[in-house]
PDB file of N, CA and C in Angstrom:
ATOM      1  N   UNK A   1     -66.711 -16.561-119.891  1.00  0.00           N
ATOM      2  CA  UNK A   1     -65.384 -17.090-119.606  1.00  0.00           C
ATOM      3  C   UNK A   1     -65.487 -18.577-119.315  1.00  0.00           C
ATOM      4  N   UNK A   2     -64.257 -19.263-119.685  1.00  0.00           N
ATOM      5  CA  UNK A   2     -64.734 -20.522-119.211  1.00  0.00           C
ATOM      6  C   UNK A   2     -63.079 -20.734-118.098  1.00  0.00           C
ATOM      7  N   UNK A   3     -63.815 -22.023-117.267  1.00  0.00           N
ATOM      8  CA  UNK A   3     -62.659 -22.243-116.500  1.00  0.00           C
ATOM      9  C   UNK A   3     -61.531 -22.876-117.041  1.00  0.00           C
ATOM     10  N   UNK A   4     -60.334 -22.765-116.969  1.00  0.00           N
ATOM     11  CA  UNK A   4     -58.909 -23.601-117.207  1.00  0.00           C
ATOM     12  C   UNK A   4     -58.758 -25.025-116.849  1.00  0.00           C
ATOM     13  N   UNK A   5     -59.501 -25.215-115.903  1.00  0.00           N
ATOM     14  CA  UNK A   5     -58.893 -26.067-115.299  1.00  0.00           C
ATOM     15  C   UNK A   5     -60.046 -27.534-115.848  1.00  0.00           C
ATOM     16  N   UNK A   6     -59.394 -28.591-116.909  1.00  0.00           N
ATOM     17  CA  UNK A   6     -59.939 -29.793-117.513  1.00  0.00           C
ATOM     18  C   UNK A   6     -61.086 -30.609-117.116  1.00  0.00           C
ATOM     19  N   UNK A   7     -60.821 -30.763-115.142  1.00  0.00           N
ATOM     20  CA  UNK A   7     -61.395 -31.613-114.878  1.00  0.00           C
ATOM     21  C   UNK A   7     -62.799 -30.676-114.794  1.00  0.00           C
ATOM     22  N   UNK A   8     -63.440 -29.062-114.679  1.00  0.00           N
ATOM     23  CA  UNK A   8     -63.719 -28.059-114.572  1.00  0.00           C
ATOM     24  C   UNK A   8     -64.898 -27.887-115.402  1.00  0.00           C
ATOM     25  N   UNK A   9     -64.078 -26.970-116.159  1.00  0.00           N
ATOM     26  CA  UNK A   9     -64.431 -26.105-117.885  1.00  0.00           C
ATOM     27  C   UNK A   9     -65.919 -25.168-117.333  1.00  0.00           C
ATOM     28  N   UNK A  10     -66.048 -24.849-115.670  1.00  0.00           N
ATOM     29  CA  UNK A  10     -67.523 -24.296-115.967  1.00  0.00           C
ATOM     30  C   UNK A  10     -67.820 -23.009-116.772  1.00  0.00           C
ATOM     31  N   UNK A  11     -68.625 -22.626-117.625  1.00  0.00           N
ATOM     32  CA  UNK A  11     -68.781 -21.283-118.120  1.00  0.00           C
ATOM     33  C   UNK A  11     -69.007 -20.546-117.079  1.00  0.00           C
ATOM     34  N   UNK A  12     -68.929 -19.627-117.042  1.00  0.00           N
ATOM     35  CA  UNK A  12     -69.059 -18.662-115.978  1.00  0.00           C
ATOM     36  C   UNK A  12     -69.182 -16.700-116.476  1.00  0.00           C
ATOM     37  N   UNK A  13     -69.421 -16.525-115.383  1.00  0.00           N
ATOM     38  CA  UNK A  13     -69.928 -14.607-116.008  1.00  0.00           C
ATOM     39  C   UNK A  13     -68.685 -14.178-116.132  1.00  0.00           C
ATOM     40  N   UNK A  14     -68.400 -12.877-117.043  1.00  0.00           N
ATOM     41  CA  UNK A  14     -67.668 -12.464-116.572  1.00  0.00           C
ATOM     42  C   UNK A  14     -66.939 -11.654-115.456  1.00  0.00           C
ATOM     43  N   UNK A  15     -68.521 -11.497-114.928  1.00  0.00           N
ATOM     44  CA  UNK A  15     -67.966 -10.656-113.465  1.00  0.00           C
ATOM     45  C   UNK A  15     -67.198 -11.081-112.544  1.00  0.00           C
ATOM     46  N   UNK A  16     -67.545 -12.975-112.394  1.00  0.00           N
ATOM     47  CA  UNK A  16     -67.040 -13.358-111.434  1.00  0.00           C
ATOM     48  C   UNK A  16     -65.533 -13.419-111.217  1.00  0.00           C
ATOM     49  N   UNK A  17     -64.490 -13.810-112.001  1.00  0.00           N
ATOM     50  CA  UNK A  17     -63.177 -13.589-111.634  1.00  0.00           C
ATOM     51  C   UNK A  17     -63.233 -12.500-111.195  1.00  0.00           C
ATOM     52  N   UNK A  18     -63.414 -11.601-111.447  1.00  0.00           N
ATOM     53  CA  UNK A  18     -63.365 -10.201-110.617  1.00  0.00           C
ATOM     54  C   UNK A  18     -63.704  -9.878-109.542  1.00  0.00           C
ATOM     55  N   UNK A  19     -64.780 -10.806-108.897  1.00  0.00           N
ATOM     56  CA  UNK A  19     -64.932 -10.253-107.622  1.00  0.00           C
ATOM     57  C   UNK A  19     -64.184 -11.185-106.773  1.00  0.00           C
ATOM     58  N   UNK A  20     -64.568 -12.446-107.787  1.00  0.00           N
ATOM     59  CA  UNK A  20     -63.621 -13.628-106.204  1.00  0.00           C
ATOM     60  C   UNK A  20     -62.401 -14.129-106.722  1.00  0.00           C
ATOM     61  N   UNK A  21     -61.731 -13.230-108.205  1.00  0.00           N
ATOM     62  CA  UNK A  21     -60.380 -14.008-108.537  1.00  0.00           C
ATOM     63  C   UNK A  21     -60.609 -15.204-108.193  1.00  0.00           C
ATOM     64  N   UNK A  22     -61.119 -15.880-108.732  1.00  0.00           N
ATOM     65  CA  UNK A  22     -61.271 -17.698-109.254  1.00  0.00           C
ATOM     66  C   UNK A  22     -62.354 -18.175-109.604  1.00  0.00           C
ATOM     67  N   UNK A  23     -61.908 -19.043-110.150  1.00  0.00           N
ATOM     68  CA  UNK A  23     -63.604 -19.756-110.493  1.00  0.00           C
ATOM     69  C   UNK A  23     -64.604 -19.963-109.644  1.00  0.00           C
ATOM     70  N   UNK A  24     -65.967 -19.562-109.390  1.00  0.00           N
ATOM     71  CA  UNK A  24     -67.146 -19.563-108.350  1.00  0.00           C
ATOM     72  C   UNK A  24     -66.908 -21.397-108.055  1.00  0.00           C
ATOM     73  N   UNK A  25     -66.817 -22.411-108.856  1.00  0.00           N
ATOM     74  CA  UNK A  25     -66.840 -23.972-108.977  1.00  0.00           C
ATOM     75  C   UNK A  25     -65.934 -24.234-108.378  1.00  0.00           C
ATOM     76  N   UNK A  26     -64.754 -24.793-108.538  1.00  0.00           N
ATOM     77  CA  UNK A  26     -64.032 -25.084-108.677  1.00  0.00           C
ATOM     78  C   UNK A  26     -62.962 -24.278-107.715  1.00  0.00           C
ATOM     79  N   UNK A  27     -62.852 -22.968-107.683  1.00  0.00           N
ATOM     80  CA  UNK A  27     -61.731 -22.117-107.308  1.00  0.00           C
ATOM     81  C   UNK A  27     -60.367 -22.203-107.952  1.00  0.00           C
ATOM     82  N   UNK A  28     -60.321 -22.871-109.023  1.00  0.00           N
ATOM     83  CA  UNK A  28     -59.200 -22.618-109.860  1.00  0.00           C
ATOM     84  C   UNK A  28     -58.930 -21.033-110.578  1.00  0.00           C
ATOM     85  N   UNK A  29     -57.731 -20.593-110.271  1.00  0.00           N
ATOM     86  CA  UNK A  29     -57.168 -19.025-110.447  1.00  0.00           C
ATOM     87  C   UNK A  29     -57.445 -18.578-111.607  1.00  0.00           C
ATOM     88  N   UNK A  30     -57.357 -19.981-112.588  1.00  0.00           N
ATOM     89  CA  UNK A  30     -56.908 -19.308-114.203  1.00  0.00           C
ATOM     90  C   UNK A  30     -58.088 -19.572-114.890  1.00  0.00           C
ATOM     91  N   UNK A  31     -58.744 -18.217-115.515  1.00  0.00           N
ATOM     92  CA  UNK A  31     -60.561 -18.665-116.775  1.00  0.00           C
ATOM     93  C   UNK A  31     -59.225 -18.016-117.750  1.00  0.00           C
ATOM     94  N   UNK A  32     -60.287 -18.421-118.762  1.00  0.00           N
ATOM     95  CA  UNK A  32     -60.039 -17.764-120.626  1.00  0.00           C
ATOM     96  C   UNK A  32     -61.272 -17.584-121.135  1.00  0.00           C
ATOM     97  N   UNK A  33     -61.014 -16.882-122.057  1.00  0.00           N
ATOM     98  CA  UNK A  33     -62.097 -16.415-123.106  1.00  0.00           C
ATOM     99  C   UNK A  33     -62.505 -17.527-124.088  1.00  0.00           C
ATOM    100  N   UNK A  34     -64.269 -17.203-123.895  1.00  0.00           N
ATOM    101  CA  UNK A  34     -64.371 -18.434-124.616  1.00  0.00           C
ATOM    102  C   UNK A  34     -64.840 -18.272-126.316  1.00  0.00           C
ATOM    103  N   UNK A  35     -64.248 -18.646-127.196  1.00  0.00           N
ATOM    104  CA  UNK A  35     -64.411 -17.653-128.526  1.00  0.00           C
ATOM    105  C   UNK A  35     -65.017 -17.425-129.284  1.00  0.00           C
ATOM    106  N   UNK A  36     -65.818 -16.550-129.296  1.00  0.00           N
ATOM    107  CA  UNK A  36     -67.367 -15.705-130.068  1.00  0.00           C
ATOM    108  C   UNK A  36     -67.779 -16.625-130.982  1.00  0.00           C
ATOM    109  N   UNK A  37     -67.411 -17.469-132.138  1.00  0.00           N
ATOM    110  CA  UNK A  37     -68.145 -18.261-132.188  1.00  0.00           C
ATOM    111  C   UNK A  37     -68.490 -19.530-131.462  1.00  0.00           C
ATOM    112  N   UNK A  38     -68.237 -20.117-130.215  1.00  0.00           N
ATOM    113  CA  UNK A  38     -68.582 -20.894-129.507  1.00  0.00           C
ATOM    114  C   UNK A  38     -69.855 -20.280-128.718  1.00  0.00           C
ATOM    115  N   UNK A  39     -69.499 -18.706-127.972  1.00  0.00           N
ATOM    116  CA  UNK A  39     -70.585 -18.557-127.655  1.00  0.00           C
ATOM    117  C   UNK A  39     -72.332 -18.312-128.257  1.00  0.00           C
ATOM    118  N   UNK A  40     -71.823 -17.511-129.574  1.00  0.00           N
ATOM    119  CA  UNK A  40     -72.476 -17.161-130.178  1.00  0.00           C
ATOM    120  C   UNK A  40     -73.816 -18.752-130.226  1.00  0.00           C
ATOM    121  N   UNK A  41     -73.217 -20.099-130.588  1.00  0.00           N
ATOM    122  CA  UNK A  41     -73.818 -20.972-130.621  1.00  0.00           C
ATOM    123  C   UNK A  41     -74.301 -21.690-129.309  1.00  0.00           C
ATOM    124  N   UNK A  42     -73.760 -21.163-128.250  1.00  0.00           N
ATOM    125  CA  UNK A  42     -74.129 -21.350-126.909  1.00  0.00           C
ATOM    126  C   UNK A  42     -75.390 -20.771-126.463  1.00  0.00           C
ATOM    127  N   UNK A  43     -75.365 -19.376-126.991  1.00  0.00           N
ATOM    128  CA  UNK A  43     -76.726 -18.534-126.722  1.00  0.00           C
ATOM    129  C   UNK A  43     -78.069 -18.874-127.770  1.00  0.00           C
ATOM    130  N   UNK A  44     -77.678 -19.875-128.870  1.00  0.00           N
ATOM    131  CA  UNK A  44     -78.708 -20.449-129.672  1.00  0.00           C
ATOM    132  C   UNK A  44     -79.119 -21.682-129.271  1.00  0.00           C
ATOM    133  N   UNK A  45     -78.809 -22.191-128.312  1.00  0.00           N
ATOM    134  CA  UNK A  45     -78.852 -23.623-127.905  1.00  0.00           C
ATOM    135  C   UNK A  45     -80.285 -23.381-127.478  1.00  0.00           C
ATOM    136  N   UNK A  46     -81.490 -24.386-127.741  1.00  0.00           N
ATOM    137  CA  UNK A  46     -82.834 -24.384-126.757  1.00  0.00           C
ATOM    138  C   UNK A  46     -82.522 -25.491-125.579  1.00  0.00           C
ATOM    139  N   UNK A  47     -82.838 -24.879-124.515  1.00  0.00           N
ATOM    140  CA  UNK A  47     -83.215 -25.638-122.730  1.00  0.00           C
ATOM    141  C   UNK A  47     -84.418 -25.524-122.945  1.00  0.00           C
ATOM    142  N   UNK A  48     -84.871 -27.058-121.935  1.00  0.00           N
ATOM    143  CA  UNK A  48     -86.006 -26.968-121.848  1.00  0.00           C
ATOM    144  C   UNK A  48     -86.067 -26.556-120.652  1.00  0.00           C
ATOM    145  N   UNK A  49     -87.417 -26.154-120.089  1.00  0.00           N
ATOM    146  CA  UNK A  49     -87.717 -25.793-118.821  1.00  0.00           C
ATOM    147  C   UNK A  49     -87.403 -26.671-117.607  1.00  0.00           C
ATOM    148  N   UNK A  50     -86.965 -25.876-116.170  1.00  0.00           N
ATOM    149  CA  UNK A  50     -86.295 -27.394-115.296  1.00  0.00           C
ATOM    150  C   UNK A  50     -87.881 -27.932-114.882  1.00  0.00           C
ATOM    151  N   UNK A  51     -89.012 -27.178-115.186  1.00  0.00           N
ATOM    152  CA  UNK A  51     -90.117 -27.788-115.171  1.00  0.00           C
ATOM    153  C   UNK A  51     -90.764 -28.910-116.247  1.00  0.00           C
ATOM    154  N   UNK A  52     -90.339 -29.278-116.960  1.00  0.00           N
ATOM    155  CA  UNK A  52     -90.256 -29.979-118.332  1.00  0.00           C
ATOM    156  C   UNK A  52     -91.071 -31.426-117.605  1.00  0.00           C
ATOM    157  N   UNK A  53     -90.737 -32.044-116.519  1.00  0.00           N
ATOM    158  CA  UNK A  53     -91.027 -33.472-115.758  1.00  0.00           C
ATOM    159  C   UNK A  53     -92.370 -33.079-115.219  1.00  0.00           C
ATOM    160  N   UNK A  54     -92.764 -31.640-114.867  1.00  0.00           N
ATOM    161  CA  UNK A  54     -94.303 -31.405-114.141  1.00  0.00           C
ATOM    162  C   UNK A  54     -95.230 -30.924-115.526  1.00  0.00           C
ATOM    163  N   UNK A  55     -94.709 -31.628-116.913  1.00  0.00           N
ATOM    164  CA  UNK A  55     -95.704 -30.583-118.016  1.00  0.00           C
ATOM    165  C   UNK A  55     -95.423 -29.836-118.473  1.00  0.00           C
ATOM    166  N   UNK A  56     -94.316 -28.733-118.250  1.00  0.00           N
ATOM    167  CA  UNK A  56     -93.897 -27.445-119.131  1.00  0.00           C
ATOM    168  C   UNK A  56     -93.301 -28.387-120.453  1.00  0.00           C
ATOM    169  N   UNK A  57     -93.453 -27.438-121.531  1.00  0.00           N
ATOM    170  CA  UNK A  57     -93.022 -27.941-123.157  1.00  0.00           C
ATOM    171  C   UNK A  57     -91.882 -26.705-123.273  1.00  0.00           C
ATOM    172  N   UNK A  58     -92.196 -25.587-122.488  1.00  0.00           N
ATOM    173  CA  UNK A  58     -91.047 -24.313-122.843  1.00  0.00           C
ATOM    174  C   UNK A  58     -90.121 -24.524-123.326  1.00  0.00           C
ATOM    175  N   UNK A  59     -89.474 -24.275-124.702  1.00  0.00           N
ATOM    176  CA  UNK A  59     -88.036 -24.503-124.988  1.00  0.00           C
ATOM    177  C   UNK A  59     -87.192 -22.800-125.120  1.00  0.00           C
ATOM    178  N   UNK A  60     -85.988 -23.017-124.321  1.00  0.00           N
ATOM    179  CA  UNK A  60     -85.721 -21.585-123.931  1.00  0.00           C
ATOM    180  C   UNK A  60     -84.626 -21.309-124.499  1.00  0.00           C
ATOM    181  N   UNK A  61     -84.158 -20.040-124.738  1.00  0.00           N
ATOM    182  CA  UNK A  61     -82.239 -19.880-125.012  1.00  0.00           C
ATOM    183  C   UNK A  61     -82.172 -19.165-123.379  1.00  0.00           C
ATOM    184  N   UNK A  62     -81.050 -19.281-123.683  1.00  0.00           N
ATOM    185  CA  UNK A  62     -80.161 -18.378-122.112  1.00  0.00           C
ATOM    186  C   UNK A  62     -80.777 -16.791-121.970  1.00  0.00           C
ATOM    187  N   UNK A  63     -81.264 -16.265-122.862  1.00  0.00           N
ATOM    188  CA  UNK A  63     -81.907 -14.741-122.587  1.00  0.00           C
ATOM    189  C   UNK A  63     -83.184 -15.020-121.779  1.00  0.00           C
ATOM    190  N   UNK A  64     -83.849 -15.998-121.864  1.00  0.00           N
ATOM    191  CA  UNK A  64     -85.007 -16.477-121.660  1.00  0.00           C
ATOM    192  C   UNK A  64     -85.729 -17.264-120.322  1.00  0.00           C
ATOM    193  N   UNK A  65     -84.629 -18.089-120.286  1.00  0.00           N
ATOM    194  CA  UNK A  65     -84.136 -19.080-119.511  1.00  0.00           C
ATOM    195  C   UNK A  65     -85.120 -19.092-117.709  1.00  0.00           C
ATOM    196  N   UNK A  66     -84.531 -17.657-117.763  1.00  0.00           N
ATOM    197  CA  UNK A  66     -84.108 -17.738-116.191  1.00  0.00           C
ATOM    198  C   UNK A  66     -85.293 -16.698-115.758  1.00  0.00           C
ATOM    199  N   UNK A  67     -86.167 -15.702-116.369  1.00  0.00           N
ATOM    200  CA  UNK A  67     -87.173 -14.915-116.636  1.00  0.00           C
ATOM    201  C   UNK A  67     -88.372 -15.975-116.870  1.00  0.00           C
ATOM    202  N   UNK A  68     -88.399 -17.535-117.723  1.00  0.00           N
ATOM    203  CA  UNK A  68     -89.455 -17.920-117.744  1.00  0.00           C
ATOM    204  C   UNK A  68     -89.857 -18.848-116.343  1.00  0.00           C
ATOM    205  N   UNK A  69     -88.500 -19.407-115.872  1.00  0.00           N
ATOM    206  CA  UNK A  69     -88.451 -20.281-114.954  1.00  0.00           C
ATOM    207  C   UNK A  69     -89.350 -19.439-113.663  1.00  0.00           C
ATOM    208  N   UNK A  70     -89.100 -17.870-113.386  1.00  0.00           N
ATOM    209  CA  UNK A  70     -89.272 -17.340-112.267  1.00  0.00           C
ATOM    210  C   UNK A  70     -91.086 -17.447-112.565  1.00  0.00           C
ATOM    211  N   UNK A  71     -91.585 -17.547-113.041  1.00  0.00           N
ATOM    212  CA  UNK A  71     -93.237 -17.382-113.432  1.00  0.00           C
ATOM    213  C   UNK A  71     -93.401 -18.773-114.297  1.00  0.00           C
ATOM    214  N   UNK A  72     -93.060 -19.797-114.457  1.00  0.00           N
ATOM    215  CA  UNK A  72     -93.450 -21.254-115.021  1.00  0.00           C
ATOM    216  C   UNK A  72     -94.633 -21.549-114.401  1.00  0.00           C
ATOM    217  N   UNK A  73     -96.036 -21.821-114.995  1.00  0.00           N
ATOM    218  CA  UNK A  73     -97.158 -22.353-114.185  1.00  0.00           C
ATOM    219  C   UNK A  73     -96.808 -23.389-113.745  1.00  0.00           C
ATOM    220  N   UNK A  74     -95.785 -24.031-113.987  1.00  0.00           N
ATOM    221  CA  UNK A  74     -95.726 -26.018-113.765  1.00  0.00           C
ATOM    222  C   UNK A  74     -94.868 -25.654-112.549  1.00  0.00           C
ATOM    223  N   UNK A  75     -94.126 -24.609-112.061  1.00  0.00           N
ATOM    224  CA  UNK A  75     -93.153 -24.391-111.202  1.00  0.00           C
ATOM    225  C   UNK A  75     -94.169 -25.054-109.865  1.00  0.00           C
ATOM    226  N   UNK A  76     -93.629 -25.752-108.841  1.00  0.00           N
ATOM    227  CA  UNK A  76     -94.115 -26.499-107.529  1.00  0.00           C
ATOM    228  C   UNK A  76     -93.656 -25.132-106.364  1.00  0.00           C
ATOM    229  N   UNK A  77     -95.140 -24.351-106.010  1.00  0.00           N
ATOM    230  CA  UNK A  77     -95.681 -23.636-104.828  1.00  0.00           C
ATOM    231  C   UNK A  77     -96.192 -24.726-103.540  1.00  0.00           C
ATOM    232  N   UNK A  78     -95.786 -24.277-102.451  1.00  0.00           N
ATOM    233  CA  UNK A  78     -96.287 -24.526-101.056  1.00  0.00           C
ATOM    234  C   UNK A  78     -97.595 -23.181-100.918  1.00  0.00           C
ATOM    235  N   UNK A  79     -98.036 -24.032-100.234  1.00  0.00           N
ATOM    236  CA  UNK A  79     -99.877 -23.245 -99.893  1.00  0.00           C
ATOM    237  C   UNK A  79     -98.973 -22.956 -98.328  1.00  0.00           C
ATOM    238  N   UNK A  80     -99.503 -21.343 -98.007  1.00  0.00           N
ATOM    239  CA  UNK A  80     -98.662 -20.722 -97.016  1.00  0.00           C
ATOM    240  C   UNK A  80     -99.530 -21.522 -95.504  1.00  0.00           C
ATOM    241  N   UNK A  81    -100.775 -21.862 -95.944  1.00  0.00           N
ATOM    242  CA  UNK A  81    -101.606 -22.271 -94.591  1.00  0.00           C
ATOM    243  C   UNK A  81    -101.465 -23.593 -94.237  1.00  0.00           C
ATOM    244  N   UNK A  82    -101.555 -24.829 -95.559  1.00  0.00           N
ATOM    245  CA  UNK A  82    -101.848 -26.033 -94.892  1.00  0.00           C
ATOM    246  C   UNK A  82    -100.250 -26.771 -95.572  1.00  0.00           C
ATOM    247  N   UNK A  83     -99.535 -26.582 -96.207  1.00  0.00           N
ATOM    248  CA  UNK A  83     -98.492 -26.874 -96.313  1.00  0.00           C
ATOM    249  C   UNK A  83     -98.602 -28.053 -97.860  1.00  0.00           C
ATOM    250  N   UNK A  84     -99.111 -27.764 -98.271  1.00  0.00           N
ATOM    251  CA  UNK A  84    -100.016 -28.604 -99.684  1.00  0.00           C
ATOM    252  C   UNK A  84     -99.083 -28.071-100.844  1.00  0.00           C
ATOM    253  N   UNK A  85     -98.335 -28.914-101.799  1.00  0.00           N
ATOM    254  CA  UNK A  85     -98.215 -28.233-102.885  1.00  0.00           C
ATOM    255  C   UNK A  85     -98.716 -28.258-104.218  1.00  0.00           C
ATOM    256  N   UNK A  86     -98.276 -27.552-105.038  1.00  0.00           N
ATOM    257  CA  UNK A  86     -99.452 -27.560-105.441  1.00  0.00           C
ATOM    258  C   UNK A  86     -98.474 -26.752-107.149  1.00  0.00           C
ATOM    259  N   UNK A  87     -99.215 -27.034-108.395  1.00  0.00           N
ATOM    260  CA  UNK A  87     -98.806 -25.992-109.118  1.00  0.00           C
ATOM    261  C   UNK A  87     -98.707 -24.565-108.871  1.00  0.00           C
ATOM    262  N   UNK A  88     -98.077 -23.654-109.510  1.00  0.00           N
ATOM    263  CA  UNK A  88     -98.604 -22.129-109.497  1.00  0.00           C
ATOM    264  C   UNK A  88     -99.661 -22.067-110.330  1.00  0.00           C
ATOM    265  N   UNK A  89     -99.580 -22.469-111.247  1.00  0.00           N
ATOM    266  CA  UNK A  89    -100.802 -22.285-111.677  1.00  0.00           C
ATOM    267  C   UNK A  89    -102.496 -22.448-111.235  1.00  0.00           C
ATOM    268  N   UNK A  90    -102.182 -23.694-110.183  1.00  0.00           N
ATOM    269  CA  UNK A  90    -103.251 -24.414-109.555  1.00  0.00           C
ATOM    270  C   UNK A  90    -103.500 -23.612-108.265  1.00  0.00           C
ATOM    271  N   UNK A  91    -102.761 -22.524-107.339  1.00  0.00           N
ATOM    272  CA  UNK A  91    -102.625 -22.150-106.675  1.00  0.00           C
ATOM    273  C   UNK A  91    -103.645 -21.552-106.141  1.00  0.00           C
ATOM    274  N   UNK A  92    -104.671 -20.384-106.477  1.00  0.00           N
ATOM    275  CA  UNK A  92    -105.501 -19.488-106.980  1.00  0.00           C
ATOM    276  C   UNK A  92    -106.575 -20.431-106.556  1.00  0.00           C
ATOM    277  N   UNK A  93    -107.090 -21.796-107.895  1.00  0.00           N
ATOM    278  CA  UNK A  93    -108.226 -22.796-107.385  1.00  0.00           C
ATOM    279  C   UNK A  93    -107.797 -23.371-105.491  1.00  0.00           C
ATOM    280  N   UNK A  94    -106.646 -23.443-105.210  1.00  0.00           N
ATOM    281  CA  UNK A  94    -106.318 -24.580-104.202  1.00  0.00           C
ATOM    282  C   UNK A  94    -106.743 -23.233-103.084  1.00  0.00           C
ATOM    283  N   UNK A  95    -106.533 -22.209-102.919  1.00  0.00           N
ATOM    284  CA  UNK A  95    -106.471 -20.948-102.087  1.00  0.00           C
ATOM    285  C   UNK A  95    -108.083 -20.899-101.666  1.00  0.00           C
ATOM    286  N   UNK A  96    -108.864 -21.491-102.976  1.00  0.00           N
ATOM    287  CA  UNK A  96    -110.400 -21.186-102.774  1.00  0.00           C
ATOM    288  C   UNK A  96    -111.028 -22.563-101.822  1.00  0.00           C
ATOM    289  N   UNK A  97    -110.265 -23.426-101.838  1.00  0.00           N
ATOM    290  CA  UNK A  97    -110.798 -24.614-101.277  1.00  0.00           C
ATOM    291  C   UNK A  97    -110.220 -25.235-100.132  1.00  0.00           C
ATOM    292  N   UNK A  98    -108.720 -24.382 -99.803  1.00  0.00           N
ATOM    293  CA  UNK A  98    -107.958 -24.829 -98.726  1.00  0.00           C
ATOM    294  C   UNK A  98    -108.727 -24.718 -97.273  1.00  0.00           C
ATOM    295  N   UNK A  99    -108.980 -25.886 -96.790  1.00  0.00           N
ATOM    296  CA  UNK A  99    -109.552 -26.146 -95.114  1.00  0.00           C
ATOM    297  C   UNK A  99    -108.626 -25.280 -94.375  1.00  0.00           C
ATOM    298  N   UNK A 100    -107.344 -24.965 -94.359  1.00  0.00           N
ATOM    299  CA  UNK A 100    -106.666 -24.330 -93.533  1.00  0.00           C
ATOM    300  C   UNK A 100    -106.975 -22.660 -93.446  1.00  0.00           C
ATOM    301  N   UNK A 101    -107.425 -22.224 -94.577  1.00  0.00           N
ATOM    302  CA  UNK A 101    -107.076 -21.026 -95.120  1.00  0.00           C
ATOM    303  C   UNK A 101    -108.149 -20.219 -93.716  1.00  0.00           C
ATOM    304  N   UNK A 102    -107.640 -19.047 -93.079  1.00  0.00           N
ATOM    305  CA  UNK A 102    -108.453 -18.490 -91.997  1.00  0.00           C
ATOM    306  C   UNK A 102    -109.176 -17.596 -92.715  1.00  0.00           C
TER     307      UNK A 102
END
């Protein structure tokens, strides 16, 4: 759905008018349908990863998106002992060498 309202336009689920009657953004009352071929080319669009600035190359569609982000090696972890961050990926080496670690 997208929002009505110009200054707006966020896409949005369709669940949400339904639970909070208005736009989650904005809170404007009135969405519309946004029309199958717009989306259709919406869901072909490649994102890159919001890790893209730490090294990720991932180029994603919206099925993808949000499943690669949760496990991205480039994604930025805190070390639970000394407060260090660190890649996820790097995490594992940093765990073996952390001075804090008891």
């Amino acid at each position: 759905l997208l929002c009505s309202n110009s200054k707006c336009q966020a896409i949005i689920c369709q669940a949400c008018p339904k639970l909070f009657h208005k736009c989650p953004i904005c809170n404007q009352d009135e969405v519309k349908e946004i029309p199958k071929i717009l989306m259709k080319s919406f869901y072909e669009i490649q994102f890159a990863c919001q890790f893209a600035n730490s090294g990720c190359e991932e180029k994603l569609d919206l099925t993808t998106f949000k499943e690669h982000e949760g496990k991205c090696s480039f994604a930025s972890v805190t070390c639970q002992y000394c407060w260090k961050t660190v890649f996820a990926s790097g995490l594992p080496e940093h765990m073996g060498i952390c001075d804090k670690m008891p």
